[in-house]
C-alpha atoms as a PDB file:
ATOM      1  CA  UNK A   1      20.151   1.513  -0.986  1.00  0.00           C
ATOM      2  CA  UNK A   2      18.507   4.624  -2.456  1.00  0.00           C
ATOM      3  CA  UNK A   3      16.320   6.821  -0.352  1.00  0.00           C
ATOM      4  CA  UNK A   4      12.925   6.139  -0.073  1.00  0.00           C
ATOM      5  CA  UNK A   5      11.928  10.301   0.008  1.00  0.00           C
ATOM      6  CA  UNK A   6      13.311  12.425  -2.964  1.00  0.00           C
ATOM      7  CA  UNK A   7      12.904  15.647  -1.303  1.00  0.00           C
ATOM      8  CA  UNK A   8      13.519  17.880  -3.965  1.00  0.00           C
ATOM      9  CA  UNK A   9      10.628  16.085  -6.120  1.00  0.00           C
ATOM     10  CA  UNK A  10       7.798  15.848  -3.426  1.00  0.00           C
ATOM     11  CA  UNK A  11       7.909  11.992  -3.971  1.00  0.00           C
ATOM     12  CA  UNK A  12       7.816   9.643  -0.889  1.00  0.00           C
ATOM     13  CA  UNK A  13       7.060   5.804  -1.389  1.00  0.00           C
ATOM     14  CA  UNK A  14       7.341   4.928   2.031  1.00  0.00           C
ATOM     15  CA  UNK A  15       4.457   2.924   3.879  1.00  0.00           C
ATOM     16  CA  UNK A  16       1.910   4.634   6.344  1.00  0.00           C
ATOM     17  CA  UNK A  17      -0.348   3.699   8.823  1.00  0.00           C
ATOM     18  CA  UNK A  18      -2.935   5.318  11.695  1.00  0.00           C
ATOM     19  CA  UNK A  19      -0.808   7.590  13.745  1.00  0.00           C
ATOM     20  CA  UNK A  20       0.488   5.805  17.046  1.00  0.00           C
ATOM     21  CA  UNK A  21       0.484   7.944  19.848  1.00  0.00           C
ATOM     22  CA  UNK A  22      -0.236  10.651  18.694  1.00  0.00           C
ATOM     23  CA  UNK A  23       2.914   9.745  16.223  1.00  0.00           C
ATOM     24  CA  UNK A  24       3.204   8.730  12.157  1.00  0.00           C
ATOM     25  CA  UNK A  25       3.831   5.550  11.411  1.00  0.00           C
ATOM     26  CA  UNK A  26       5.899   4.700   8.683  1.00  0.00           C
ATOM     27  CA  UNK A  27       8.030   2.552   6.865  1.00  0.00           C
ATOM     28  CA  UNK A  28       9.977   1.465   3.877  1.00  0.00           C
ATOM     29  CA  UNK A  29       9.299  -2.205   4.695  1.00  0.00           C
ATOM     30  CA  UNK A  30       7.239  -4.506   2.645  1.00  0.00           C
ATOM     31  CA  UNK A  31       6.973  -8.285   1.566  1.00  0.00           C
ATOM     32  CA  UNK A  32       7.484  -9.256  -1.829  1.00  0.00           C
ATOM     33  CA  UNK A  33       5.567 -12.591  -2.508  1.00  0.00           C
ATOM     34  CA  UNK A  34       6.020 -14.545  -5.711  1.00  0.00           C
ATOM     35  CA  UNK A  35       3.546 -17.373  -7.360  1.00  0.00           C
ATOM     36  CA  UNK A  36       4.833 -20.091  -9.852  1.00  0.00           C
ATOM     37  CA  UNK A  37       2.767 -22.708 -10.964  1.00  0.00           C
ATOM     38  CA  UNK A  38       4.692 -25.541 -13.009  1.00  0.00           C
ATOM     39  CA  UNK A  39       3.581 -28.979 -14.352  1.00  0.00           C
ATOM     40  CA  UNK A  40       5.769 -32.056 -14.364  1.00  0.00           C
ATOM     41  CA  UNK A  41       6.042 -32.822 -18.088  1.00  0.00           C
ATOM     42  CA  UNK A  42       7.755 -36.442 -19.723  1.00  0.00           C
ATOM     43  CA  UNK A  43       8.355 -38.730 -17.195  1.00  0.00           C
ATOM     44  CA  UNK A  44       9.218 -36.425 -13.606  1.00  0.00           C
ATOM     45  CA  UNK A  45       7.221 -37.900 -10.896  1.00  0.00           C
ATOM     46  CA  UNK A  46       4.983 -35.170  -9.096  1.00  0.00           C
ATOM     47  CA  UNK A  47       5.767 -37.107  -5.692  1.00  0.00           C
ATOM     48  CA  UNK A  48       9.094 -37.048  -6.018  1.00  0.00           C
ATOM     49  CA  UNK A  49       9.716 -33.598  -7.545  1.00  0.00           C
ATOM     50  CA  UNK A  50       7.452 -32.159  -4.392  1.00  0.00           C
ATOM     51  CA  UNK A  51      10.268 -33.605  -2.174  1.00  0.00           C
ATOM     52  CA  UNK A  52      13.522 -32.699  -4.125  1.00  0.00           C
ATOM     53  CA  UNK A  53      12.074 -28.962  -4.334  1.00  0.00           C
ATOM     54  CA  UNK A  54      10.931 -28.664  -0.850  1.00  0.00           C
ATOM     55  CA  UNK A  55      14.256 -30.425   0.094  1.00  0.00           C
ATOM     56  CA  UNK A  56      16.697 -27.640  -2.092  1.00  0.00           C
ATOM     57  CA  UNK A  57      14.275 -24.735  -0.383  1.00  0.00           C
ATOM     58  CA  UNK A  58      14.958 -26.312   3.178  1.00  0.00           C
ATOM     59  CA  UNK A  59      18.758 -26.519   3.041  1.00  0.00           C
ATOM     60  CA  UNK A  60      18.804 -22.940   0.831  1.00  0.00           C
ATOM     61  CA  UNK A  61      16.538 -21.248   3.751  1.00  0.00           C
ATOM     62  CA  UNK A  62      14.038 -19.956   1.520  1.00  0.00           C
ATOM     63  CA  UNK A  63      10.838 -18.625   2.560  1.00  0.00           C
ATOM     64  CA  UNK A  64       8.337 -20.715   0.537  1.00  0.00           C
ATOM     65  CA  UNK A  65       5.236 -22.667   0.668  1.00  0.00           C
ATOM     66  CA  UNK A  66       4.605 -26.005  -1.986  1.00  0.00           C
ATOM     67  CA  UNK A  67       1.187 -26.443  -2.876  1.00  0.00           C
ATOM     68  CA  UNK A  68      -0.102 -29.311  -5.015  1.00  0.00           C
ATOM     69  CA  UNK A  69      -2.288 -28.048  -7.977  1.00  0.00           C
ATOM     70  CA  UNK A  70      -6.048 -29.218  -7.676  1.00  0.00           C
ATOM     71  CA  UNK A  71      -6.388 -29.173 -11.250  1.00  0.00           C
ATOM     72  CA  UNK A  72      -3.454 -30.428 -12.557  1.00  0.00           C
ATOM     73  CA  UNK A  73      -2.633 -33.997 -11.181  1.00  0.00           C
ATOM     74  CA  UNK A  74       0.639 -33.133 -12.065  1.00  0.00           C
ATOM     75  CA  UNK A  75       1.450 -29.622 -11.312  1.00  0.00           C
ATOM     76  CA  UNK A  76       2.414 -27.789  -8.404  1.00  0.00           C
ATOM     77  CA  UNK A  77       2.498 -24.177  -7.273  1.00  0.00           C
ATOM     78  CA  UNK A  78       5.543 -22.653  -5.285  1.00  0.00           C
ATOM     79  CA  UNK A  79       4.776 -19.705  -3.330  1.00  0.00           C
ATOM     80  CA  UNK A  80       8.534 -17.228  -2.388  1.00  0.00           C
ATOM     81  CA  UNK A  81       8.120 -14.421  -0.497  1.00  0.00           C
ATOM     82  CA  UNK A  82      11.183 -11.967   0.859  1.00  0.00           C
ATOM     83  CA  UNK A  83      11.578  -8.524   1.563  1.00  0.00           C
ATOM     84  CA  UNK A  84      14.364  -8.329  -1.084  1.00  0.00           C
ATOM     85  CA  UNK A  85      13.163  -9.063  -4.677  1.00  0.00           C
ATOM     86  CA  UNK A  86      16.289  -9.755  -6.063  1.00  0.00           C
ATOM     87  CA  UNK A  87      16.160 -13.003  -4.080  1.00  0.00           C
ATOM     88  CA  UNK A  88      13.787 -13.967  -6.574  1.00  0.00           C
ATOM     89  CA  UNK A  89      16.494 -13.837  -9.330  1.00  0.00           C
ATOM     90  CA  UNK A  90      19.342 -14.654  -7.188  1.00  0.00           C
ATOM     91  CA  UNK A  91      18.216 -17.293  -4.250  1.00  0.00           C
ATOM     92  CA  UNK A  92      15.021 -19.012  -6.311  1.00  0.00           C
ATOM     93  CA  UNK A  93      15.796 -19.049  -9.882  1.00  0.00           C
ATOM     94  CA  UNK A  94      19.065 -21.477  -8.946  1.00  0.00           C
ATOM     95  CA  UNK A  95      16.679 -23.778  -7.177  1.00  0.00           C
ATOM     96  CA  UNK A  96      14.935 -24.351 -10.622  1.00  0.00           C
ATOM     97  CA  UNK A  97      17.291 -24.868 -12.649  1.00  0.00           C
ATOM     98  CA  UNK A  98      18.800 -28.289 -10.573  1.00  0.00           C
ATOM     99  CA  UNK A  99      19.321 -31.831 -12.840  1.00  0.00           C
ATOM    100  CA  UNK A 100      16.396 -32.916 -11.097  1.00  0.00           C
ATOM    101  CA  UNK A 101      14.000 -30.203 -11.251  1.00  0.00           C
ATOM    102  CA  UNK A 102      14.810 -30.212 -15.120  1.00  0.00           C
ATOM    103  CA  UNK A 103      11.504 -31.212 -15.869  1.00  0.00           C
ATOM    104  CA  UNK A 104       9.400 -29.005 -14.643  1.00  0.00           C
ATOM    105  CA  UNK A 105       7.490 -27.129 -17.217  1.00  0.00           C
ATOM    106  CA  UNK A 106       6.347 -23.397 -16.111  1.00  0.00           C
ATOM    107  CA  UNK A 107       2.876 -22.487 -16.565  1.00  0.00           C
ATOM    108  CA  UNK A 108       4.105 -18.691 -17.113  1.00  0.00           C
ATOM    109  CA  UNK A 109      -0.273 -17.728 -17.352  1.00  0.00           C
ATOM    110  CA  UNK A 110      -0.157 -18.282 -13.767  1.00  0.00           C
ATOM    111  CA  UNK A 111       2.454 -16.718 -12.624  1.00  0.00           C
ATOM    112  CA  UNK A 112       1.870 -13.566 -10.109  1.00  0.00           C
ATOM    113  CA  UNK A 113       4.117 -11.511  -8.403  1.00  0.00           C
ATOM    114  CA  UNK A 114       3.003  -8.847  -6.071  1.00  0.00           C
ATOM    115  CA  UNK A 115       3.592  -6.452  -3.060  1.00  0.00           C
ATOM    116  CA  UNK A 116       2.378  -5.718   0.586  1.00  0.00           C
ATOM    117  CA  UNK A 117       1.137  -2.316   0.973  1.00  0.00           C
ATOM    118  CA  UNK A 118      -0.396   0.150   3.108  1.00  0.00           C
ATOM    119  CA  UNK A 119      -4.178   1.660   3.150  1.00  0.00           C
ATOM    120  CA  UNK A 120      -3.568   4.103   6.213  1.00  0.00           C
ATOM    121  CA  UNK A 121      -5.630   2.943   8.775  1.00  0.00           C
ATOM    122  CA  UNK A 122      -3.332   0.070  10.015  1.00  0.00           C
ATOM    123  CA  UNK A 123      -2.709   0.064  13.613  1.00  0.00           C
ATOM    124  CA  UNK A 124       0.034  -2.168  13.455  1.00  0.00           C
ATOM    125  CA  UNK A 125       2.020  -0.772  10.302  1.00  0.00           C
ATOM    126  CA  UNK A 126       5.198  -3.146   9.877  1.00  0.00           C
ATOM    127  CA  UNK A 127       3.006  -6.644  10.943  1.00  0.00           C
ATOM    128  CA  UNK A 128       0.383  -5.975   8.416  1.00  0.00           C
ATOM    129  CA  UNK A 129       3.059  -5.507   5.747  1.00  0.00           C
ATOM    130  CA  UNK A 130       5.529  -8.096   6.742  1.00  0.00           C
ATOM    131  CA  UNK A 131       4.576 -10.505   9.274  1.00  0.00           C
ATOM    132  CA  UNK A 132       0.898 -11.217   8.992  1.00  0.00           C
ATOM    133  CA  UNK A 133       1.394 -12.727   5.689  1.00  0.00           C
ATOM    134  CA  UNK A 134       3.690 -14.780   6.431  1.00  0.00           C
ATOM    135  CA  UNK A 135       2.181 -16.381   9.759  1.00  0.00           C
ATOM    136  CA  UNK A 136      -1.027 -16.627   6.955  1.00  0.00           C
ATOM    137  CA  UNK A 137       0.886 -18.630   4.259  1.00  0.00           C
ATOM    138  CA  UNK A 138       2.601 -20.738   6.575  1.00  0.00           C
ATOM    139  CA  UNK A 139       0.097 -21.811   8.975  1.00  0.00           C
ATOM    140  CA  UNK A 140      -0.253 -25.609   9.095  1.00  0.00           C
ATOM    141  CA  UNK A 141      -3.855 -25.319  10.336  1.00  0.00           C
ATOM    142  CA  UNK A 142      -4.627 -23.564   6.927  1.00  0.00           C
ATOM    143  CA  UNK A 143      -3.472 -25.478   4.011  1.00  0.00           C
ATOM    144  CA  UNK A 144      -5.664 -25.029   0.907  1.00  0.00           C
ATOM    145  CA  UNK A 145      -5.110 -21.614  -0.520  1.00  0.00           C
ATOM    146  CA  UNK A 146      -6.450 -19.964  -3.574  1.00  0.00           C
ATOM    147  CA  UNK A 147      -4.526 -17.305  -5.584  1.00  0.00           C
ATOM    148  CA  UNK A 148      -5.737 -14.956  -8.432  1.00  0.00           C
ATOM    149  CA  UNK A 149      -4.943 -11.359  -9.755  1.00  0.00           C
ATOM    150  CA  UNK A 150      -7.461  -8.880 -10.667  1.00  0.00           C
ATOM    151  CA  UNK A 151      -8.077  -5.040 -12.107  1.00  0.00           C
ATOM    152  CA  UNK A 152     -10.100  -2.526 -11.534  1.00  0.00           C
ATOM    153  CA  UNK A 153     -11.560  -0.559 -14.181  1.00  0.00           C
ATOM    154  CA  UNK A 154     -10.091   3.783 -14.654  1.00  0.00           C
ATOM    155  CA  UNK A 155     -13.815   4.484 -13.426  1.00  0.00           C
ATOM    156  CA  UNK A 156     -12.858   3.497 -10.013  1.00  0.00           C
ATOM    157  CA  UNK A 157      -9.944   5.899  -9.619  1.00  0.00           C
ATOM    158  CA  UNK A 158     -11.909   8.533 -10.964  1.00  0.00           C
ATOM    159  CA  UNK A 159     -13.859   8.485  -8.247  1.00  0.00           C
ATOM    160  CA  UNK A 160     -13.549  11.085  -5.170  1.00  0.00           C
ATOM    161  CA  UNK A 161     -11.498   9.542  -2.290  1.00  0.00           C
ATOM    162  CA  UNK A 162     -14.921   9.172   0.029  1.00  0.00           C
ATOM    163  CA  UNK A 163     -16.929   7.671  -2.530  1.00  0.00           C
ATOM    164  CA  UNK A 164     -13.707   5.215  -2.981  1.00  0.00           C
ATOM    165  CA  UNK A 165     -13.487   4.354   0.948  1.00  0.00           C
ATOM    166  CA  UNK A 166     -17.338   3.104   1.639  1.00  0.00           C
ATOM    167  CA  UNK A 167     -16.997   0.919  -1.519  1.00  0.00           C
ATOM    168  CA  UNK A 168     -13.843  -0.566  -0.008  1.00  0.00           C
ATOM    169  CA  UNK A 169     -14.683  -0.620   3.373  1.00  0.00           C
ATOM    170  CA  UNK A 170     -18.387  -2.689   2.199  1.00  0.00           C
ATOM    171  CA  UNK A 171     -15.844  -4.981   0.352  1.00  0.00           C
ATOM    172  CA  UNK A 172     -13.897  -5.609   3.515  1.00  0.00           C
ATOM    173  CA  UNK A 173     -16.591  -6.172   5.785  1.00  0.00           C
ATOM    174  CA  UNK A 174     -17.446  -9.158   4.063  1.00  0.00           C
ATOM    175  CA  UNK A 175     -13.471 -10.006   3.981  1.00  0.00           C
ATOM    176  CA  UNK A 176     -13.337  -9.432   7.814  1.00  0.00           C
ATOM    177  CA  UNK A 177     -16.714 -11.334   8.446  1.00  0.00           C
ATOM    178  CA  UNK A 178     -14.868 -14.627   7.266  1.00  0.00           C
ATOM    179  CA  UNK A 179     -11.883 -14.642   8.842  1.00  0.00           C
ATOM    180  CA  UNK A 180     -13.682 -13.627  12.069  1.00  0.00           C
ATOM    181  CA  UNK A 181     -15.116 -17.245  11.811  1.00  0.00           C
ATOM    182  CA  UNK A 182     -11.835 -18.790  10.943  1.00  0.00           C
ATOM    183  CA  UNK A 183     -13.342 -19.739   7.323  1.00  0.00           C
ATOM    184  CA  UNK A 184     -11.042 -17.546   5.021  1.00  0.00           C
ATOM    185  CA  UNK A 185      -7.803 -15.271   5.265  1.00  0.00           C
ATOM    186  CA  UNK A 186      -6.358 -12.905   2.497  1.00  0.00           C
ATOM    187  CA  UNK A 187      -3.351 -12.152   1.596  1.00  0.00           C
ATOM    188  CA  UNK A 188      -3.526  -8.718  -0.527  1.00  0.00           C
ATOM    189  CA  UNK A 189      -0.838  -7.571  -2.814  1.00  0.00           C
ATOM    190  CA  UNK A 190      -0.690  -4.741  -5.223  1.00  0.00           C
ATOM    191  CA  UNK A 191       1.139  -5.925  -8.403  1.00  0.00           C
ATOM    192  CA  UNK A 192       1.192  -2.221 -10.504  1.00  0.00           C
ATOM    193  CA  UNK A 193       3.927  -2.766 -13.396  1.00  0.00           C
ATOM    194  CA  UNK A 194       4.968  -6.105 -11.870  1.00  0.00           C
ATOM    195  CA  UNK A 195       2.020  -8.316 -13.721  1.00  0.00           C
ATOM    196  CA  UNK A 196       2.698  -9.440 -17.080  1.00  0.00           C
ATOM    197  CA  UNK A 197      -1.130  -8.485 -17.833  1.00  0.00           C
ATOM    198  CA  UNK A 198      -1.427  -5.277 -16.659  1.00  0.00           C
ATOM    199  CA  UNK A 199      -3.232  -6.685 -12.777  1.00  0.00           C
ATOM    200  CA  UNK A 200      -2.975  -4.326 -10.596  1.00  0.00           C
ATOM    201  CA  UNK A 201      -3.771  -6.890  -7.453  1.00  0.00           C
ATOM    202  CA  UNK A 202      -3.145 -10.393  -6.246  1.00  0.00           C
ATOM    203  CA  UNK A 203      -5.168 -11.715  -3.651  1.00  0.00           C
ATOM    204  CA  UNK A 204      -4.721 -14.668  -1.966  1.00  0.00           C
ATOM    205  CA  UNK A 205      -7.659 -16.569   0.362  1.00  0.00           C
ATOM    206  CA  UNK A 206      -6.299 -19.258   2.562  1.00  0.00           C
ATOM    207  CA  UNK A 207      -8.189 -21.604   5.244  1.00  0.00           C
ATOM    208  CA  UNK A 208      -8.559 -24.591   6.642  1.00  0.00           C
ATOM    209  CA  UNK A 209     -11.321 -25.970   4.006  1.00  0.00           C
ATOM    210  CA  UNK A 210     -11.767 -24.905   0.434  1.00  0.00           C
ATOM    211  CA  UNK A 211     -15.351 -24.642  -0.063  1.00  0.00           C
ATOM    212  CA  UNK A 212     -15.444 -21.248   2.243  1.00  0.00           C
ATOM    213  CA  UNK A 213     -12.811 -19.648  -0.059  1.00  0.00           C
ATOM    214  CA  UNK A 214     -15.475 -20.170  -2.664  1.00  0.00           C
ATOM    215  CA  UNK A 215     -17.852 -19.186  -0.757  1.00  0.00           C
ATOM    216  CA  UNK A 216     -16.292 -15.386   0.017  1.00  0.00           C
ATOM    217  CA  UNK A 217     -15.552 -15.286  -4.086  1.00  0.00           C
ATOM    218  CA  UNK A 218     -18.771 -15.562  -4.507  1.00  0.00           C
ATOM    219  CA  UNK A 219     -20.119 -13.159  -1.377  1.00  0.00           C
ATOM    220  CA  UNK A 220     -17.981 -10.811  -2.430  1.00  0.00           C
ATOM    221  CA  UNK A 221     -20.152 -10.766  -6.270  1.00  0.00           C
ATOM    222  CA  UNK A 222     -22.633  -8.971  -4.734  1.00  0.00           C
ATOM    223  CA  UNK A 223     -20.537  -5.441  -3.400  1.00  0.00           C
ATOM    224  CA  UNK A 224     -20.521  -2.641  -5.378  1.00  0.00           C
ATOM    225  CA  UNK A 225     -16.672  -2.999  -5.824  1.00  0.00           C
ATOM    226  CA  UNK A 226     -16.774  -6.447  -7.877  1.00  0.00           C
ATOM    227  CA  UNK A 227     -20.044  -5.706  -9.503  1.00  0.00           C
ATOM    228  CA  UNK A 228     -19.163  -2.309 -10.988  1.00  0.00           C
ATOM    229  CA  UNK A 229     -15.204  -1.677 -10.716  1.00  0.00           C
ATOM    230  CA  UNK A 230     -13.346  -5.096 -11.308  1.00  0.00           C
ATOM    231  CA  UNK A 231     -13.052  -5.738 -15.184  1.00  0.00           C
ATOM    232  CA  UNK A 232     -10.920  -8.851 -15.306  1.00  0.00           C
ATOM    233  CA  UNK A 233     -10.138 -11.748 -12.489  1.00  0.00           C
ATOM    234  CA  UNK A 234      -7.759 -14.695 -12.812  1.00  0.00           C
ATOM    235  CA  UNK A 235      -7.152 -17.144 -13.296  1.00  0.00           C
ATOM    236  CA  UNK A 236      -7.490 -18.654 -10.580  1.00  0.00           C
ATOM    237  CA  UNK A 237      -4.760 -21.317  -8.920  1.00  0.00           C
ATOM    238  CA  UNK A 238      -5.926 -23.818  -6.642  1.00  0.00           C
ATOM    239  CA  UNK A 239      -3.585 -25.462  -4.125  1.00  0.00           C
ATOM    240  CA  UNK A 240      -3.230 -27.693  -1.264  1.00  0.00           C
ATOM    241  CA  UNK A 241       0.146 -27.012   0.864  1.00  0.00           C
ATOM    242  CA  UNK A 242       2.378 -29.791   1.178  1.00  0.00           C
ATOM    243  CA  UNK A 243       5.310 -28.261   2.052  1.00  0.00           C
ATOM    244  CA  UNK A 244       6.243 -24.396   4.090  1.00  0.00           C
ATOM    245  CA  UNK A 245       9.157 -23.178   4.700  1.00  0.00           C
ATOM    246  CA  UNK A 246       9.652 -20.050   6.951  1.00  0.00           C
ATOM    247  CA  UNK A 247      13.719 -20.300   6.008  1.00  0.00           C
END
């Protein structure tokens, strides 16, 4: 595995978060979680294929979470996550390609891929980036879920690093505000040079009902950060879980 510091070339892409102790924390942990969205074309029953699928991830120990697609009476969404992205390529990809799974039809405009990652300030370094999002996407009590990537326009990271941090932390208040009430949870993932559209984030809101992960989209119009900074979001995939899978 190659180092995670090149000294010689000042370049460290290690994880960091509030000192503990009076001590750094870091890390070279972090979750890799993976969205596709297919639809069950010719004559593949939704039903069924929702069983074979979560069946193959069971007895292959994947990580994943099924999720039937709101709009699309025949789609589904299958949520991977691991902390080795060739698993992707080399654990999922088999999966798909089964006699019975034939039929499944990607839907490659949905299709995110993304990244835990570190703002600094976390307290608990290697749970934010690895274990929190997975006790989020596989919590029973929280089955619909709604997934989208966004960008934020070159204005933004012109911006001095202060400046940057009270538009953020007005952004997060809100964020905080609803999971404080048990209404909405987020998953956030950066996705630089991993989105086929140039994203640079996928966020994922998860609860109990759906209507409050609505509700924060549309809170979270109002902040300076959405209003001003974000240029594209979406699309948007809407899901019910059927099926998790901490493997």
């Amino acid at each position: 595995m190659h180092s995670a510091t090149d000294a010689e070339h000042g370049i460290d892409v290690r994880e960091r978060g509030a000192e503990r102790d009076g001590q750094p924390q870091i890390t070279d942990r972090r979750l890799f979680m993976q969205l596709l969205v297919f639809t069950c074309a010719g004559d593949l029953n939704p039903t069924r294929t929702v069983k074979s699928l979560g069946a193959a991830l069971a007895a292959a120990r994947v990580p994943a979470v099924l999720y039937e697609d709101v709009n699309d009476p025949f789609g589904l969404g299958l949520l991977t996550f691991t902390e080795k992205p060739d698993d992707f390529v080399s654990r999922v990809r088999p999966l798909l390609s089964t006699p019975e799974l034939r039929g499944l039809s990607v839907r490659p405009e949905f299709t995110m891929l993304g990244r835990t990652y570190s703002t600094g300030y976390e307290t608990e370094l290697e749970y934010w980036l690895v274990d929190r999002p997975k006790e989020t996407v596989l919590n029973e009590a929280w089955p619909w879920a709604v997934w989208y990537p966004l960008r934020r326009s070159g204005a933004f990271a012109r911006l001095d690093r202060r400046e940057q941090g009270g538009i953020l932390r007005e952004h997060g208040t809100i964020g905080r505000s609803y999971a404080a009430a048990d209404l909405a949870h987020d998953v956030r993932l950066a996705c630089h040079g991993l989105d086929a559209n140039d994203n640079e984030f996928v966020i994922g809101l998860i609860g109990k009902e759906l209507y409050p992960l609505s509700h924060v989209v549309q809170s979270m119009r109002t902040t300076r950060q959405t209003s001003e900074f974000i240029v594209k979001m979406g699309p948007f995939f809407v899901g019910r879980a059927v099926f998790r899978s901490a493997g």
